[in-house]
Every structure is written in structure tokens, then in C-alpha cells.
PDB file of N, CA and C in Angstrom:
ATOM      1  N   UNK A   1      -4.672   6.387  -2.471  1.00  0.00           N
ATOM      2  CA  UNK A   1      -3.818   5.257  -2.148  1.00  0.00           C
ATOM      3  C   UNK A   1      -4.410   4.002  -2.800  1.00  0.00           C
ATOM      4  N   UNK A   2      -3.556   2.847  -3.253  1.00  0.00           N
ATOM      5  CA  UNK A   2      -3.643   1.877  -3.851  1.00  0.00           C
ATOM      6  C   UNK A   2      -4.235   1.076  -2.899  1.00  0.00           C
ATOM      7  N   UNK A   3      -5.572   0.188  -3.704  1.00  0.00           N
ATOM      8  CA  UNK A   3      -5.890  -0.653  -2.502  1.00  0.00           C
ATOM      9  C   UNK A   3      -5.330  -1.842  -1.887  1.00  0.00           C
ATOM     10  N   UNK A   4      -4.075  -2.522  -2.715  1.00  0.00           N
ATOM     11  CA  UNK A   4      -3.046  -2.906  -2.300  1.00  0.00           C
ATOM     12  C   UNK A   4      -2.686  -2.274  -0.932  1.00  0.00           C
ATOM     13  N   UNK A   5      -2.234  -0.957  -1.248  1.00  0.00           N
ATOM     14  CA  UNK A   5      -1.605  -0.855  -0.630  1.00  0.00           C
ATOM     15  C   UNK A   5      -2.097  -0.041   1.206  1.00  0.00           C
ATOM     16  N   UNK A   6      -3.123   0.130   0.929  1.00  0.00           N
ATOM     17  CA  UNK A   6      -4.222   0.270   2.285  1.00  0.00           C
ATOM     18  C   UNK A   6      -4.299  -1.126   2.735  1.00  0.00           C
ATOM     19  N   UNK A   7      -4.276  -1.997   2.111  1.00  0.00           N
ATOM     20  CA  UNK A   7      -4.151  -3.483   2.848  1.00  0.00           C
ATOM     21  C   UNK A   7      -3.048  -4.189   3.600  1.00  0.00           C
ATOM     22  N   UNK A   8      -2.210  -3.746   2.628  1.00  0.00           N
ATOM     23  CA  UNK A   8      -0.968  -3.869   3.697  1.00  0.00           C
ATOM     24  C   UNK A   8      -0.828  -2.976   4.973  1.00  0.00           C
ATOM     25  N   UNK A   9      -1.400  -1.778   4.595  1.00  0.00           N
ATOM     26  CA  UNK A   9      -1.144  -0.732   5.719  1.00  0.00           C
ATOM     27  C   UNK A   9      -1.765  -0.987   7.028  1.00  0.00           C
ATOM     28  N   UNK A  10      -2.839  -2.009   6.587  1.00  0.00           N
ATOM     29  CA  UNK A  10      -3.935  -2.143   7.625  1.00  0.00           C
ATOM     30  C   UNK A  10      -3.081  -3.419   8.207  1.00  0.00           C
ATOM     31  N   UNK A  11      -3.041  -4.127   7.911  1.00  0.00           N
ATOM     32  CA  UNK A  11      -2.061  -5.330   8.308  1.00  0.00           C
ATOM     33  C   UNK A  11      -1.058  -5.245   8.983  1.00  0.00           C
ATOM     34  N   UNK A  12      -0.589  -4.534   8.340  1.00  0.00           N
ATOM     35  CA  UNK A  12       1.193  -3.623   9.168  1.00  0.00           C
ATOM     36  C   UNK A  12       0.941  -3.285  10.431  1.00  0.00           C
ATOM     37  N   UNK A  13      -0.501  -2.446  10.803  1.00  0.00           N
ATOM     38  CA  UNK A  13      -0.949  -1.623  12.043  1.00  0.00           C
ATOM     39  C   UNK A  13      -1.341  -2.898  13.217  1.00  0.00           C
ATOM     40  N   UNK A  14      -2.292  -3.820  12.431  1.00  0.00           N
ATOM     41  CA  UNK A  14      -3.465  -4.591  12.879  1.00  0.00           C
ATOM     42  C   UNK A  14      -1.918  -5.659  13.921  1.00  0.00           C
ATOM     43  N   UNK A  15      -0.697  -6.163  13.076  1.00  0.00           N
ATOM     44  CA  UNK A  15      -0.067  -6.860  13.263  1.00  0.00           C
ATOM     45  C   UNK A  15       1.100  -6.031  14.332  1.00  0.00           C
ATOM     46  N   UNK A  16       1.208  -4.696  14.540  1.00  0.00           N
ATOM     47  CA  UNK A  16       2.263  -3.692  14.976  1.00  0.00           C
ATOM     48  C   UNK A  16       1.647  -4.125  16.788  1.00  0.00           C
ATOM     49  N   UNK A  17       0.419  -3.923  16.768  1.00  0.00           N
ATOM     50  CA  UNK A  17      -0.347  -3.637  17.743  1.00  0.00           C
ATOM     51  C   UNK A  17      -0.389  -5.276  18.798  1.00  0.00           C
ATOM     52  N   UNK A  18      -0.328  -6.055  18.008  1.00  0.00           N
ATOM     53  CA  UNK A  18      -0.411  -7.966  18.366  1.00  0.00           C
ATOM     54  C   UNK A  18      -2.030  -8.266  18.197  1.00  0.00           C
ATOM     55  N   UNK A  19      -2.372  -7.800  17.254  1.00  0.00           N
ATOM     56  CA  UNK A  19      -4.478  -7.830  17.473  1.00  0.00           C
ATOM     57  C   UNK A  19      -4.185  -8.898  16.370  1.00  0.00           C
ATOM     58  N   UNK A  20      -5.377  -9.842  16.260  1.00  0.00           N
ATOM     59  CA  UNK A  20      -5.559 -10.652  15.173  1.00  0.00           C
ATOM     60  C   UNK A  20      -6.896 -10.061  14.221  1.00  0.00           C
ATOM     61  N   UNK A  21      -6.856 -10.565  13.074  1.00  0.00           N
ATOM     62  CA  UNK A  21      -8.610  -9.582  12.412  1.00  0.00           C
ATOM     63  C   UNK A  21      -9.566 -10.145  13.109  1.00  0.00           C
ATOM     64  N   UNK A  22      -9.867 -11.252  14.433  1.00  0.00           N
ATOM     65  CA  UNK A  22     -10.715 -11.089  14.979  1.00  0.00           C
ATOM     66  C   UNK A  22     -10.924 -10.349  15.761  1.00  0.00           C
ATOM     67  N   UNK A  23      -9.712  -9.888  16.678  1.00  0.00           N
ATOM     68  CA  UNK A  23      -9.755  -8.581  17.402  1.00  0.00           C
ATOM     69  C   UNK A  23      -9.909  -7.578  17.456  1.00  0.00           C
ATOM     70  N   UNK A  24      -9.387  -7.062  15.949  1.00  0.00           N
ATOM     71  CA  UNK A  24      -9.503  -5.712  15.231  1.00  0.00           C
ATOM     72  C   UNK A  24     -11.311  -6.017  14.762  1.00  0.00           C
ATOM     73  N   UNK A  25     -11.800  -6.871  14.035  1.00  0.00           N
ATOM     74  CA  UNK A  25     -12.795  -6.625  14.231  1.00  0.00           C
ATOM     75  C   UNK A  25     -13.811  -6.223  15.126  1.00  0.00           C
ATOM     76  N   UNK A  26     -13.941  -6.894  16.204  1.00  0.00           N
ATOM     77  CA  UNK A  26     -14.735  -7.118  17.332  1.00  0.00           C
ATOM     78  C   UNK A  26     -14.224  -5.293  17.917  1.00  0.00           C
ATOM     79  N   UNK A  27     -13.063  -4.931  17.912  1.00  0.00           N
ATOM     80  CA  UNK A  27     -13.189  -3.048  18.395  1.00  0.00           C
ATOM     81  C   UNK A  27     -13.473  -2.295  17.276  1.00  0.00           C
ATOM     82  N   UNK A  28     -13.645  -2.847  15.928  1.00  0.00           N
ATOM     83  CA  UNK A  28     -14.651  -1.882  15.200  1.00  0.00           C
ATOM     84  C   UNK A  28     -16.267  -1.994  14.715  1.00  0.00           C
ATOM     85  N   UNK A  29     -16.559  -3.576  15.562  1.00  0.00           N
ATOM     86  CA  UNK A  29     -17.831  -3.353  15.434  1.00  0.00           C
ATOM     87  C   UNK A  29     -18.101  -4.276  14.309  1.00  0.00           C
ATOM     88  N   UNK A  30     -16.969  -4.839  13.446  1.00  0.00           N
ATOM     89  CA  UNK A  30     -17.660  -5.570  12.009  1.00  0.00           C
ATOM     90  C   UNK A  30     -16.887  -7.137  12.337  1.00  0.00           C
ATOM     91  N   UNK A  31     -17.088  -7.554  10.936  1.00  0.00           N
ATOM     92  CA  UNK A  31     -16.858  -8.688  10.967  1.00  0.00           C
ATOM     93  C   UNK A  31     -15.559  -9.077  10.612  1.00  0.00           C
ATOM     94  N   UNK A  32     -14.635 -10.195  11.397  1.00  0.00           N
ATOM     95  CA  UNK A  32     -13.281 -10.747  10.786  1.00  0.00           C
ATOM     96  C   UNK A  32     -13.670 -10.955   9.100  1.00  0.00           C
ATOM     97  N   UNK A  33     -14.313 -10.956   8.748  1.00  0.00           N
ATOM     98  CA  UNK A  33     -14.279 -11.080   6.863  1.00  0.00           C
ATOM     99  C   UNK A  33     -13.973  -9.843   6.387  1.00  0.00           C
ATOM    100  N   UNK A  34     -14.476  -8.482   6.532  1.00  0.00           N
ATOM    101  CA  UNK A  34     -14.143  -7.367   6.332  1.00  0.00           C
ATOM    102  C   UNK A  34     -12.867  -7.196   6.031  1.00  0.00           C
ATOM    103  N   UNK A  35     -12.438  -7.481   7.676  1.00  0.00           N
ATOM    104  CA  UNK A  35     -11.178  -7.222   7.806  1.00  0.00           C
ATOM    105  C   UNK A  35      -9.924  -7.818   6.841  1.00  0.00           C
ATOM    106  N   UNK A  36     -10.352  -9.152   6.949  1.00  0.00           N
ATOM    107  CA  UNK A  36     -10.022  -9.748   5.523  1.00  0.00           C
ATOM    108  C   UNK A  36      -9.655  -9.586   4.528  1.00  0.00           C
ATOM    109  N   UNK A  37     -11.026  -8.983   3.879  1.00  0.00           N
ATOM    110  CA  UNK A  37     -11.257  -8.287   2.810  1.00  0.00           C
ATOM    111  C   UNK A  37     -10.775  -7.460   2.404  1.00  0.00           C
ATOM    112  N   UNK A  38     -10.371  -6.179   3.235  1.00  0.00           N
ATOM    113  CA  UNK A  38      -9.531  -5.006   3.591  1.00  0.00           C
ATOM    114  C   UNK A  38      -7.826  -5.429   3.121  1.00  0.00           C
ATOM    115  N   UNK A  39      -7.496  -6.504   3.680  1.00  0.00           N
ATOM    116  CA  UNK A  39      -6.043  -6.824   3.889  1.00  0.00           C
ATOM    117  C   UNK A  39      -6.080  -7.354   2.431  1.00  0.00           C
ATOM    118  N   UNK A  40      -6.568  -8.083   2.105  1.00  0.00           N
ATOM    119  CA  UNK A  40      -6.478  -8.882   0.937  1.00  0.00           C
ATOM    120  C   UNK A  40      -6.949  -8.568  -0.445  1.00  0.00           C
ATOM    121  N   UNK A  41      -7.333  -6.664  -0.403  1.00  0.00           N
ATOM    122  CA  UNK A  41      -8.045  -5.497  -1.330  1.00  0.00           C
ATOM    123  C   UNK A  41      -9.047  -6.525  -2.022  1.00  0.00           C
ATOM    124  N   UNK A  42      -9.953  -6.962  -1.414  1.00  0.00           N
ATOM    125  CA  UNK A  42     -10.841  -7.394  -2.206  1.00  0.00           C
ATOM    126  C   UNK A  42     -11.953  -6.699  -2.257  1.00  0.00           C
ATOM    127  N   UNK A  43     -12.251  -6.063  -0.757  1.00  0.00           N
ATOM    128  CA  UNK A  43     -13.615  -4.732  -0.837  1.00  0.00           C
ATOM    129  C   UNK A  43     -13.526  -3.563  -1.508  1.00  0.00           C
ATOM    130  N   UNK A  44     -13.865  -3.317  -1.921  1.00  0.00           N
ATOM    131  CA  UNK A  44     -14.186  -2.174  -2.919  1.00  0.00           C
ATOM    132  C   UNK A  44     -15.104  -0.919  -2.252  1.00  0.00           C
ATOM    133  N   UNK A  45     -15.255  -1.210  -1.177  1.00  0.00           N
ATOM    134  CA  UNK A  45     -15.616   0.212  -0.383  1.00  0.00           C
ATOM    135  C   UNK A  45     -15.162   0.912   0.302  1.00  0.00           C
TER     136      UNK A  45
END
């Protein structure tokens, strides 16, 4: 999958649910930048 498009996917979920990326962060343990990062395909891991 495109990392576009895992970012949106994550967004879609993160936003389906009413969580903000500080929320979604804080129940996986990392940081709202990640999450960020994730949405906005800038991480590369």
C-alpha cells in the first residue's frame, strides 16, 4: 500500500472513532508527531 495512502487510512479510522492524534497517540504509547507523520506519509518506517 501507498504511503499516501496508509495515511489517509489512518486518518479515516483515527477520525471514524472521534480520537484526535493526541489520543490515538497516548493508546499507542508514542508520540502525537508520529502520528502526524503517519497521516501526512512523511515516516518512512
Amino acid at each position: 500500500m501507498e504511503q499516501a495512502m496508509i495515511g489517509k487510512f489512518i486518518s479515516a479510522c483515527r477520525k471514524e472513532k472521534g480520537l484526535t492524534q493526541m489520543q490515538l497517540a497516548e493508546k499507542l504509547n508514542i508520540t502525537n508527531r508520529a502520528v502526524s507523520k503517519w497521516e501526512t506519509g512523511v515516516s518512512h518506517s
